[in-house]
C-alpha atoms as a PDB file:
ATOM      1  CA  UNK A   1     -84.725 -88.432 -16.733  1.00  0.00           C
ATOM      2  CA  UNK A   2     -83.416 -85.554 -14.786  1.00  0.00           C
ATOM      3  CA  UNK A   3     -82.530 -82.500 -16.345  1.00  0.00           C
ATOM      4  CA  UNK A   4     -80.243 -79.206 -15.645  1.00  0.00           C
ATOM      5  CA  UNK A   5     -81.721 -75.877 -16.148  1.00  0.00           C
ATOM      6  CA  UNK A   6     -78.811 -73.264 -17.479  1.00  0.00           C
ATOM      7  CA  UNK A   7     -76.625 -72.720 -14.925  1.00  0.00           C
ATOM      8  CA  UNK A   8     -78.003 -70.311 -12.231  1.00  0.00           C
ATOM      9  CA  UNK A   9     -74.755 -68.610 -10.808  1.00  0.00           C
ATOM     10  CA  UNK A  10     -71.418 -68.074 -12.425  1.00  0.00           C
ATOM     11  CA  UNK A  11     -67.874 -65.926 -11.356  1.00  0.00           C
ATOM     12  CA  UNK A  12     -65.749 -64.635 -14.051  1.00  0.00           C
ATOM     13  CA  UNK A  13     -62.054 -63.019 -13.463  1.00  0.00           C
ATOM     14  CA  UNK A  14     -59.397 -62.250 -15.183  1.00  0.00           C
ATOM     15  CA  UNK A  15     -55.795 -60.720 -13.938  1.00  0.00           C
ATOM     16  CA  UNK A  16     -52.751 -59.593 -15.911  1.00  0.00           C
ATOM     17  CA  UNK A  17     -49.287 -59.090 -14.244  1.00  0.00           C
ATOM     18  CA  UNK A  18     -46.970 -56.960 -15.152  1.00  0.00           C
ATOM     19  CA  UNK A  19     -43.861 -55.399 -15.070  1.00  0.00           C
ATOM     20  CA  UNK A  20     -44.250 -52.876 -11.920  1.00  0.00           C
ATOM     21  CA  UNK A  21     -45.609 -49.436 -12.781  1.00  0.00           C
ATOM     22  CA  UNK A  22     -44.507 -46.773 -10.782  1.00  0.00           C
ATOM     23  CA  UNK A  23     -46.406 -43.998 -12.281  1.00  0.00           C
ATOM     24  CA  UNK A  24     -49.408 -45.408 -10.935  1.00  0.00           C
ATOM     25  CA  UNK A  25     -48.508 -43.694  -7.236  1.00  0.00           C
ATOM     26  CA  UNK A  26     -48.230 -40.566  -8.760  1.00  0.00           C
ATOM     27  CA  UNK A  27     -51.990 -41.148 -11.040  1.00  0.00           C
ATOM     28  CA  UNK A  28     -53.740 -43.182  -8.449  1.00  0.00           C
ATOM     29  CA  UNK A  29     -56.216 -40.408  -8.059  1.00  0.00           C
ATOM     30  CA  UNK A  30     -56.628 -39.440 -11.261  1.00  0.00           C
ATOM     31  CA  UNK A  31     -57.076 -42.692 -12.941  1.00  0.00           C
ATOM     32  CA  UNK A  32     -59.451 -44.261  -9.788  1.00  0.00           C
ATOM     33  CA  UNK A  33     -61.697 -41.021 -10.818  1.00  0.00           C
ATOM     34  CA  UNK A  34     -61.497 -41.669 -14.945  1.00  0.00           C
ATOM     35  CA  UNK A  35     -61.869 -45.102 -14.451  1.00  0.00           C
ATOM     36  CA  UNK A  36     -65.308 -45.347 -12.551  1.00  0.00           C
ATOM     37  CA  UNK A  37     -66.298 -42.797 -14.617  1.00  0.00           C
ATOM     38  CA  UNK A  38     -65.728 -44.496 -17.739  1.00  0.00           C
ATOM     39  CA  UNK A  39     -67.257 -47.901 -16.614  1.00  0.00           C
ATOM     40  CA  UNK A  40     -70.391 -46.010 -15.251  1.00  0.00           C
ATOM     41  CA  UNK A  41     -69.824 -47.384 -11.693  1.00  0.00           C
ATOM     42  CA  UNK A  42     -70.478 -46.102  -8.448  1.00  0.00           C
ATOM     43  CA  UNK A  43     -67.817 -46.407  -5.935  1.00  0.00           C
ATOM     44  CA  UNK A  44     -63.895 -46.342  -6.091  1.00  0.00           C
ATOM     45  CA  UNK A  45     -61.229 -45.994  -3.287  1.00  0.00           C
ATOM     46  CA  UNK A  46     -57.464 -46.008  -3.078  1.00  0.00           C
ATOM     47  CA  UNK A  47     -55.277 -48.533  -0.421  1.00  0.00           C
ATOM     48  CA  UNK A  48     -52.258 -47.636  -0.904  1.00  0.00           C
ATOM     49  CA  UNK A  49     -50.712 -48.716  -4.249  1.00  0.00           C
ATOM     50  CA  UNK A  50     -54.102 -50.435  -5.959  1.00  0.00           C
ATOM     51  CA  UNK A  51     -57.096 -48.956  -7.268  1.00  0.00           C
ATOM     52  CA  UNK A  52     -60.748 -50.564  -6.680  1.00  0.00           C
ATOM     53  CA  UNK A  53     -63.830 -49.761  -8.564  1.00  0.00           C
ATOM     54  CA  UNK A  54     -66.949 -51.354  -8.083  1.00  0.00           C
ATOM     55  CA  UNK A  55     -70.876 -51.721  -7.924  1.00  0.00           C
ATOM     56  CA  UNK A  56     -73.251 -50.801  -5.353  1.00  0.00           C
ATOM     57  CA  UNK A  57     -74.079 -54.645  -4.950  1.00  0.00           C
ATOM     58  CA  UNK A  58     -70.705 -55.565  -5.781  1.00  0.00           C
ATOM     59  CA  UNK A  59     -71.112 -57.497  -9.258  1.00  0.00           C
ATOM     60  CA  UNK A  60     -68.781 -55.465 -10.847  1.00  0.00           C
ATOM     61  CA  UNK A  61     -65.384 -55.207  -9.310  1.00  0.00           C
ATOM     62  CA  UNK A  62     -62.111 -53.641 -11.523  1.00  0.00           C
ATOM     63  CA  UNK A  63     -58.588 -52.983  -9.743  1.00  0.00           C
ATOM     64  CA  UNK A  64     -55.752 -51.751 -10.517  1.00  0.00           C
ATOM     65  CA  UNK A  65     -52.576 -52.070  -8.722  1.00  0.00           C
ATOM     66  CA  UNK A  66     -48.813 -51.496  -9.018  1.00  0.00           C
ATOM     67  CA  UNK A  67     -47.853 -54.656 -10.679  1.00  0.00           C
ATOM     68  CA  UNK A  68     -51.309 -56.202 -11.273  1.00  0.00           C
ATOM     69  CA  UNK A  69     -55.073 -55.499 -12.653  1.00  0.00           C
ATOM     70  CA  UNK A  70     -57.945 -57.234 -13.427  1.00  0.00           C
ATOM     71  CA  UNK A  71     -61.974 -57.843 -13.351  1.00  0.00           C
ATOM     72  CA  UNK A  72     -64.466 -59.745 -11.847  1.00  0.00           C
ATOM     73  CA  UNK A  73     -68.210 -60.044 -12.631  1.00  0.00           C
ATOM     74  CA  UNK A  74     -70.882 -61.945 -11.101  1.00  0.00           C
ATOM     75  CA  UNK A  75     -73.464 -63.563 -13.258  1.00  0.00           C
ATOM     76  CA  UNK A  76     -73.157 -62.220 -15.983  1.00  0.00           C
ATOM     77  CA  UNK A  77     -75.656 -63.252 -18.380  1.00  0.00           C
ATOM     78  CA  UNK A  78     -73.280 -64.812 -21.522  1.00  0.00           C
ATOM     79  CA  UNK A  79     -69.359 -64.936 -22.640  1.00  0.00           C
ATOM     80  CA  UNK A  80     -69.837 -62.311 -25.356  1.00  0.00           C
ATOM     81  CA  UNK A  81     -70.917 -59.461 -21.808  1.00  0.00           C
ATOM     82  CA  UNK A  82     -67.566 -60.570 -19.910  1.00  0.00           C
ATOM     83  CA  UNK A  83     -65.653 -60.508 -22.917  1.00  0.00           C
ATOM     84  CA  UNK A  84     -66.814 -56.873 -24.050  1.00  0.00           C
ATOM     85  CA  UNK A  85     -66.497 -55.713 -20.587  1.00  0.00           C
ATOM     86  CA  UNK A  86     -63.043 -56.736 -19.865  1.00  0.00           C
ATOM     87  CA  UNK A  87     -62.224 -55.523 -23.563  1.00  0.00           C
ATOM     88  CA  UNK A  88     -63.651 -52.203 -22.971  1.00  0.00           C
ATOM     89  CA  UNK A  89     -61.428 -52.060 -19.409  1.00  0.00           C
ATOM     90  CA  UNK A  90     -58.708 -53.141 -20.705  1.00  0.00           C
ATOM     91  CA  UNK A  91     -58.478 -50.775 -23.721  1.00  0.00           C
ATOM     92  CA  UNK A  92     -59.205 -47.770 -21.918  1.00  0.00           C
ATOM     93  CA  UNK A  93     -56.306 -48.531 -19.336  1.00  0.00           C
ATOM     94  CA  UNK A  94     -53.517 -49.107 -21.891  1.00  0.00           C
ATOM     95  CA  UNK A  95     -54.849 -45.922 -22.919  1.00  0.00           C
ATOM     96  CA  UNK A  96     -54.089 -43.962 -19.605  1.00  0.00           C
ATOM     97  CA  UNK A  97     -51.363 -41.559 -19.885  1.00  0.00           C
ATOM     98  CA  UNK A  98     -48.284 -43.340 -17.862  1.00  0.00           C
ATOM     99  CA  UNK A  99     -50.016 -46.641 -18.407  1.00  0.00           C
ATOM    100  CA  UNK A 100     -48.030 -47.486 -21.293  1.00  0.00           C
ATOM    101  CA  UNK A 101     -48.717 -49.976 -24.280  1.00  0.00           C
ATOM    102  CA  UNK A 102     -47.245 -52.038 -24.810  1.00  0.00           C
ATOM    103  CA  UNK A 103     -46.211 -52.736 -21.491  1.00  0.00           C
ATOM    104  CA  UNK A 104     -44.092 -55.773 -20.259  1.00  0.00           C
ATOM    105  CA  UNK A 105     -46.946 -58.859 -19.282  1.00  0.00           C
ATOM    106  CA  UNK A 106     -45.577 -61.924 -16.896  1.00  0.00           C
ATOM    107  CA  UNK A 107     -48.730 -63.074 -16.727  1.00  0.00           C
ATOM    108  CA  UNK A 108     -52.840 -63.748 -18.290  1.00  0.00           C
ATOM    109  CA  UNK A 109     -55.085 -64.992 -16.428  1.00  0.00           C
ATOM    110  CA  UNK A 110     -59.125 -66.102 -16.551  1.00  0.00           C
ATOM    111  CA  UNK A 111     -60.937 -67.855 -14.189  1.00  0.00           C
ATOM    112  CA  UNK A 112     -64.864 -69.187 -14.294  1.00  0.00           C
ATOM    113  CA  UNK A 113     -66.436 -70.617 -11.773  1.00  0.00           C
ATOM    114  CA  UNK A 114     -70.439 -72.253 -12.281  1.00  0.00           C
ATOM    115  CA  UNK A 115     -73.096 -73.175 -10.612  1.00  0.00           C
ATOM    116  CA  UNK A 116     -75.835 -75.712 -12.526  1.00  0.00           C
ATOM    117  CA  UNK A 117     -79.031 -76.917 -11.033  1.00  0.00           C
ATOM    118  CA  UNK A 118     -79.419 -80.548 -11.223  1.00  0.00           C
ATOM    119  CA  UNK A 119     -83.124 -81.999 -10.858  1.00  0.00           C
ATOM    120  CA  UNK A 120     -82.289 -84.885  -9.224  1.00  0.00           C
ATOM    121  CA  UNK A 121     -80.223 -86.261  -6.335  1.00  0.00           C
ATOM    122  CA  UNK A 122     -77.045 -86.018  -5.428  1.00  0.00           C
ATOM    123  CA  UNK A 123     -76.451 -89.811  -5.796  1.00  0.00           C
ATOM    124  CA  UNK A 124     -77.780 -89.728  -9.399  1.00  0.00           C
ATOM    125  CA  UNK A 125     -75.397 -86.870  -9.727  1.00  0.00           C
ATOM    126  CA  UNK A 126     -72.230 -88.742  -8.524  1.00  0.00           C
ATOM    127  CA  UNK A 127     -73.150 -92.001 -10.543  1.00  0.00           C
ATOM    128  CA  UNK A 128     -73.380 -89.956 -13.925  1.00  0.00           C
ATOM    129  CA  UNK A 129     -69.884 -88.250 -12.744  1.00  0.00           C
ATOM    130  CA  UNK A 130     -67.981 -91.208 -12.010  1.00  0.00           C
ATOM    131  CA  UNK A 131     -69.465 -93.132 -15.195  1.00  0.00           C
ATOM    132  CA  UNK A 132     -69.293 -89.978 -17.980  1.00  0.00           C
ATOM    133  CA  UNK A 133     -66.480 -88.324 -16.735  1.00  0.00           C
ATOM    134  CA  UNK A 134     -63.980 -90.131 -14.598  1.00  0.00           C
ATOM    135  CA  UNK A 135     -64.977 -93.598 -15.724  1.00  0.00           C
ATOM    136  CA  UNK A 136     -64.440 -95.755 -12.424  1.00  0.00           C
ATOM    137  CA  UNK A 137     -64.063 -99.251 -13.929  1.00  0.00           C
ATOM    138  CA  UNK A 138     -65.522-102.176 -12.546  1.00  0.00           C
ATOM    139  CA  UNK A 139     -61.928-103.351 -12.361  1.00  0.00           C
ATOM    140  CA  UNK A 140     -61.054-100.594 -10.148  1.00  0.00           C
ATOM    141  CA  UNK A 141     -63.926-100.523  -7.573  1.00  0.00           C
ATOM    142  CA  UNK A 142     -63.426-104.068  -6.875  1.00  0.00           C
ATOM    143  CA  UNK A 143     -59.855-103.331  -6.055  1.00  0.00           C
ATOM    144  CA  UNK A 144     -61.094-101.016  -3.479  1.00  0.00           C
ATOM    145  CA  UNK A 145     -63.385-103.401  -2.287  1.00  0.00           C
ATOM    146  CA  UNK A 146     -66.685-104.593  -2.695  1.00  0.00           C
ATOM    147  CA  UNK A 147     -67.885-103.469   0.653  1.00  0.00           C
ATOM    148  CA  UNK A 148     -67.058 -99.646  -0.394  1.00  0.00           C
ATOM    149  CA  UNK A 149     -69.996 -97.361  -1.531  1.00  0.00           C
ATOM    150  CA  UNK A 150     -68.765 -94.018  -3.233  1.00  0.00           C
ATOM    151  CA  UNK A 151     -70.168 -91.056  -1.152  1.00  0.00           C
ATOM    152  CA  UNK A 152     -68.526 -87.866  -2.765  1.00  0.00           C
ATOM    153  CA  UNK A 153     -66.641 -87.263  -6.047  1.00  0.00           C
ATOM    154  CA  UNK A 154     -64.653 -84.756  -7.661  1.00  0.00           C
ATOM    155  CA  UNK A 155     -61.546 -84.271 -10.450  1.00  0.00           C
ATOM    156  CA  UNK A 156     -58.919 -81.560 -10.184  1.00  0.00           C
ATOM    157  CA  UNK A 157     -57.470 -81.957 -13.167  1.00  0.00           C
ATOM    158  CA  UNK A 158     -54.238 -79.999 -15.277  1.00  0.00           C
ATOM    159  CA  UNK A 159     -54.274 -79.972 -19.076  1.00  0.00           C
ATOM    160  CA  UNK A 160     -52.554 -77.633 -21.492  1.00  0.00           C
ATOM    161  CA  UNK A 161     -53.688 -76.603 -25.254  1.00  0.00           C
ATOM    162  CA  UNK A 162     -52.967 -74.361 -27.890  1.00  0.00           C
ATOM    163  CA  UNK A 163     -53.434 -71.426 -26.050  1.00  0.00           C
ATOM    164  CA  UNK A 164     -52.334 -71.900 -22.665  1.00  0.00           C
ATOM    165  CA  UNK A 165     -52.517 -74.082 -19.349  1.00  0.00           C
ATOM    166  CA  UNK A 166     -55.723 -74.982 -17.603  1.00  0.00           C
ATOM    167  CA  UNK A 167     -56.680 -75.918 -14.181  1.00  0.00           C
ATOM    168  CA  UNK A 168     -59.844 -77.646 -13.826  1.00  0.00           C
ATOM    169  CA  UNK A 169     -62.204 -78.695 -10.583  1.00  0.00           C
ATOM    170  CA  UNK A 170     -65.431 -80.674 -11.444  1.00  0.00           C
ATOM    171  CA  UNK A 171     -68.252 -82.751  -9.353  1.00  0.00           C
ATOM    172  CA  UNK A 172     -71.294 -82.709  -7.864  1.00  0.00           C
ATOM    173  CA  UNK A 173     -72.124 -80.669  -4.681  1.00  0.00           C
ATOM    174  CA  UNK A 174     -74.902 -79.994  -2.373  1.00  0.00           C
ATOM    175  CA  UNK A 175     -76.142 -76.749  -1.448  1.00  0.00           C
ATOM    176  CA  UNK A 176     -74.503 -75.838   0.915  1.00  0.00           C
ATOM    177  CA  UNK A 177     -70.755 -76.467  -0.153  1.00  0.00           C
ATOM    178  CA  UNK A 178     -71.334 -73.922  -3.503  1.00  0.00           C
ATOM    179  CA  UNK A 179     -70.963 -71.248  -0.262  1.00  0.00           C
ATOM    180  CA  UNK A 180     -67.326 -72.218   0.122  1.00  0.00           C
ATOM    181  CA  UNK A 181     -66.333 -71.451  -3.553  1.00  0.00           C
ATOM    182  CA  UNK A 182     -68.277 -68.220  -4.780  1.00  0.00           C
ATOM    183  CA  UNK A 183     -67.232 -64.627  -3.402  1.00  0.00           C
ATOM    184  CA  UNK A 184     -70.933 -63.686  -3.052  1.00  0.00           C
ATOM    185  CA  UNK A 185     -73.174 -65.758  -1.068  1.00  0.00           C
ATOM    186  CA  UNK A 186     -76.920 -66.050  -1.889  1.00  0.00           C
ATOM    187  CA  UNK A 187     -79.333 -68.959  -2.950  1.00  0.00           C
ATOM    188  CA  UNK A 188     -77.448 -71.867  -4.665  1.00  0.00           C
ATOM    189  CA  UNK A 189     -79.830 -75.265  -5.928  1.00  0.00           C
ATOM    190  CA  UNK A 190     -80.514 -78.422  -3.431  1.00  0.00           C
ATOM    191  CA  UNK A 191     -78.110 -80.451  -5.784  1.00  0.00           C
ATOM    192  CA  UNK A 192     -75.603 -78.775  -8.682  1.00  0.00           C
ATOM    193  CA  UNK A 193     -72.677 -79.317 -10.776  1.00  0.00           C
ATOM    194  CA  UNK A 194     -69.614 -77.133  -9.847  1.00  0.00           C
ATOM    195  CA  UNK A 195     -67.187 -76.547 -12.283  1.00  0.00           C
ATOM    196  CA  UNK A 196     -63.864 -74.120 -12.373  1.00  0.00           C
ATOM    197  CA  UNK A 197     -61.697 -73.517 -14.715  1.00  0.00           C
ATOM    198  CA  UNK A 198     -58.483 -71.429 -14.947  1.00  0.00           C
ATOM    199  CA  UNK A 199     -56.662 -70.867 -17.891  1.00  0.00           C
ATOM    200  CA  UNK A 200     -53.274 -68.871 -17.485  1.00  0.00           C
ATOM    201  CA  UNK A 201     -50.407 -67.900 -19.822  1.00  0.00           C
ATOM    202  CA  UNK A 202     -46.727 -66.494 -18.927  1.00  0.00           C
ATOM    203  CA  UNK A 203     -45.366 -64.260 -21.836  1.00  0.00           C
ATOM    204  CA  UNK A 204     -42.227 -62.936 -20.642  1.00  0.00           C
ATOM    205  CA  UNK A 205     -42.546 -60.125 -22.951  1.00  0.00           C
ATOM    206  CA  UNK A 206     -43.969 -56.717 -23.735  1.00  0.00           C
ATOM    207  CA  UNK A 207     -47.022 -56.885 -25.188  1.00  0.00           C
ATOM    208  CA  UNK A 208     -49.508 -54.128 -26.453  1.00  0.00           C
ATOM    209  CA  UNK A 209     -52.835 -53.584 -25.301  1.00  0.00           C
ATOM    210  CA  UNK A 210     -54.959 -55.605 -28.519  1.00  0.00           C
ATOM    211  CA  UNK A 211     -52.907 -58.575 -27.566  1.00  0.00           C
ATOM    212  CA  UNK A 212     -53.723 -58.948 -24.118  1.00  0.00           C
ATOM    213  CA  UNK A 213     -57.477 -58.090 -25.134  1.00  0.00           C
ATOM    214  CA  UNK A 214     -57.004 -61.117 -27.692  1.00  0.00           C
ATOM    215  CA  UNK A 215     -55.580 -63.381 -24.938  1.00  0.00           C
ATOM    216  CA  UNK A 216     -58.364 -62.833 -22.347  1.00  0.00           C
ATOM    217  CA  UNK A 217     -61.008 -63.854 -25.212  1.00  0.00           C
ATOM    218  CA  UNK A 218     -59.678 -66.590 -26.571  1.00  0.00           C
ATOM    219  CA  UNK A 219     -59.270 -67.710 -22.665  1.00  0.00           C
ATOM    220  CA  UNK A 220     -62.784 -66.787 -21.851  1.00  0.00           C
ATOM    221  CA  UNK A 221     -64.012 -68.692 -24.644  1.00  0.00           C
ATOM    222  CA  UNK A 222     -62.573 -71.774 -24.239  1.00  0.00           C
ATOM    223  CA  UNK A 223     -63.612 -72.154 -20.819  1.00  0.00           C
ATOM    224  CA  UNK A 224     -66.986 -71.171 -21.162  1.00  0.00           C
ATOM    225  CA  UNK A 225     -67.282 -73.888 -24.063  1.00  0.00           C
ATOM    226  CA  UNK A 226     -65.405 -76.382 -21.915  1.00  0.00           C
ATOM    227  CA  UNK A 227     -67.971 -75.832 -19.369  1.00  0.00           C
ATOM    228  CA  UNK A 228     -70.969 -76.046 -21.561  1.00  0.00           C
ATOM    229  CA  UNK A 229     -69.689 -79.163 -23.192  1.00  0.00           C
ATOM    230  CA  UNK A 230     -68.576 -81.579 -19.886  1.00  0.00           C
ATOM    231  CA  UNK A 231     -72.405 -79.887 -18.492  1.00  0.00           C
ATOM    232  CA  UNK A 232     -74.072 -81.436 -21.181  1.00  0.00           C
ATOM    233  CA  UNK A 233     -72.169 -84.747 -21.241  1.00  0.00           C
ATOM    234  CA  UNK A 234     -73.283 -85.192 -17.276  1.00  0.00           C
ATOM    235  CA  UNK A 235     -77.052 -84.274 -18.060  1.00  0.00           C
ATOM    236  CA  UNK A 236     -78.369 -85.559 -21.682  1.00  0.00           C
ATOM    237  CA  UNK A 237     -79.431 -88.636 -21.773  1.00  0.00           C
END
């Protein structure tokens, strides 16, 4: 029986809109400065009303612009080192002088992206997909006709729960089309699952800095179990 290794590549982001901040232009420097300094990385530049920090290789990328901020890290090793990263952002920019807190929030939001080796082909892959997870009925593939053999699968799906909205995109891929979906290129498996999810909210509302913190972990969390769960149904037997 073929079996997945833990995933191999993964892309975690999160962005928060807000009400615009205007005492940014007049900080820009300041805060690009305190900011790489605080996270320890190497680079940071200014275009115009945002503020980029980042890695030598590019793993770690924070911004912050005049009505928006947010994270991205590449392969990180578990949920609990994006979650402590973005809450360790995060707090120390609601603590900039001019940042404000709490400040007025429009809108949370956390997107993963993975990449899991399968050991096994791609048409063992899609069979297990359309029979675990989308269910094809017999019913249903004789109404497209008996003559039709399914080549490619794959479920964008929209759901909603307790604490916010979720997009979700699912399926089997060959190597070559993970290239298409992850910011940094590199060596993806022969055959993998590909899975995204992004989870949003839209307060409305002012909210202080511990709230959004809360917000982006619960989001973070839920995905990355989501992920680990509809994984797991594809490859155990």
């Amino acid at each position: 029986m073929p079996k997945t290794n833990a995933f191999v590549r993964n892309e975690c982001i999160f962005e928060i809109r807000y009400k615009p901040n205007a005492k940014l232009l007049d900080h820009r420097g300041i805060w690009a400065e305190e900011i790489a300094q605080h996270l320890r990385l190497e680079h940071w530049q200014i275009v115009e009303n945002r503020i980029d920090v980042f890695s030598e290789d590019r793993n770690t990328h924070a911004f912050l612009g005049f009505r928006n901020g947010g994270l991205t890290l590449l392969d990180v090793p578990n949920k609990e080192y994006f979650i402590n990263y973005s809450k360790n952002l995060l707090a120390f920019i609601f603590g900039l002088e001019g940042f404000g807190d709490p400040v007025y929030i429009e809108r949370i939001g956390v997107r993963c992206m993975f990449c899991t080796p399968y050991q096994g082909t791609f048409s063992e892959l899609k069979d297990r997909f359309a029979s675990r997870y989308l269910a094809i009925t017999k019913q249903a593939m004789e109404a497209i006709g008996i003559d039709a053999k399914l080549k490619d699968i794959g479920a964008p799906l929209d759901f909603s729960d307790s604490i916010g909205n979720f997009k979700t995109m699912f399926g089997p891929m060959l190597n070559e089309q993970f290239g298409d979906f992850f910011t940094k290129k590199g060596e993806f498996p022969p055959v993998g699952l590909f899975y995204n999810i992004d989870y949003s909210s839209h307060p409305k509302i002012n909210l202080k800095g511990s709230q959004v913190i809360e917000t982006i972990g619960e989001f973070l969390d839920a995905g990355w179990d989501r992920h680990t769960r509809v994984r797991d149904l594809l490859t155990n037997r």
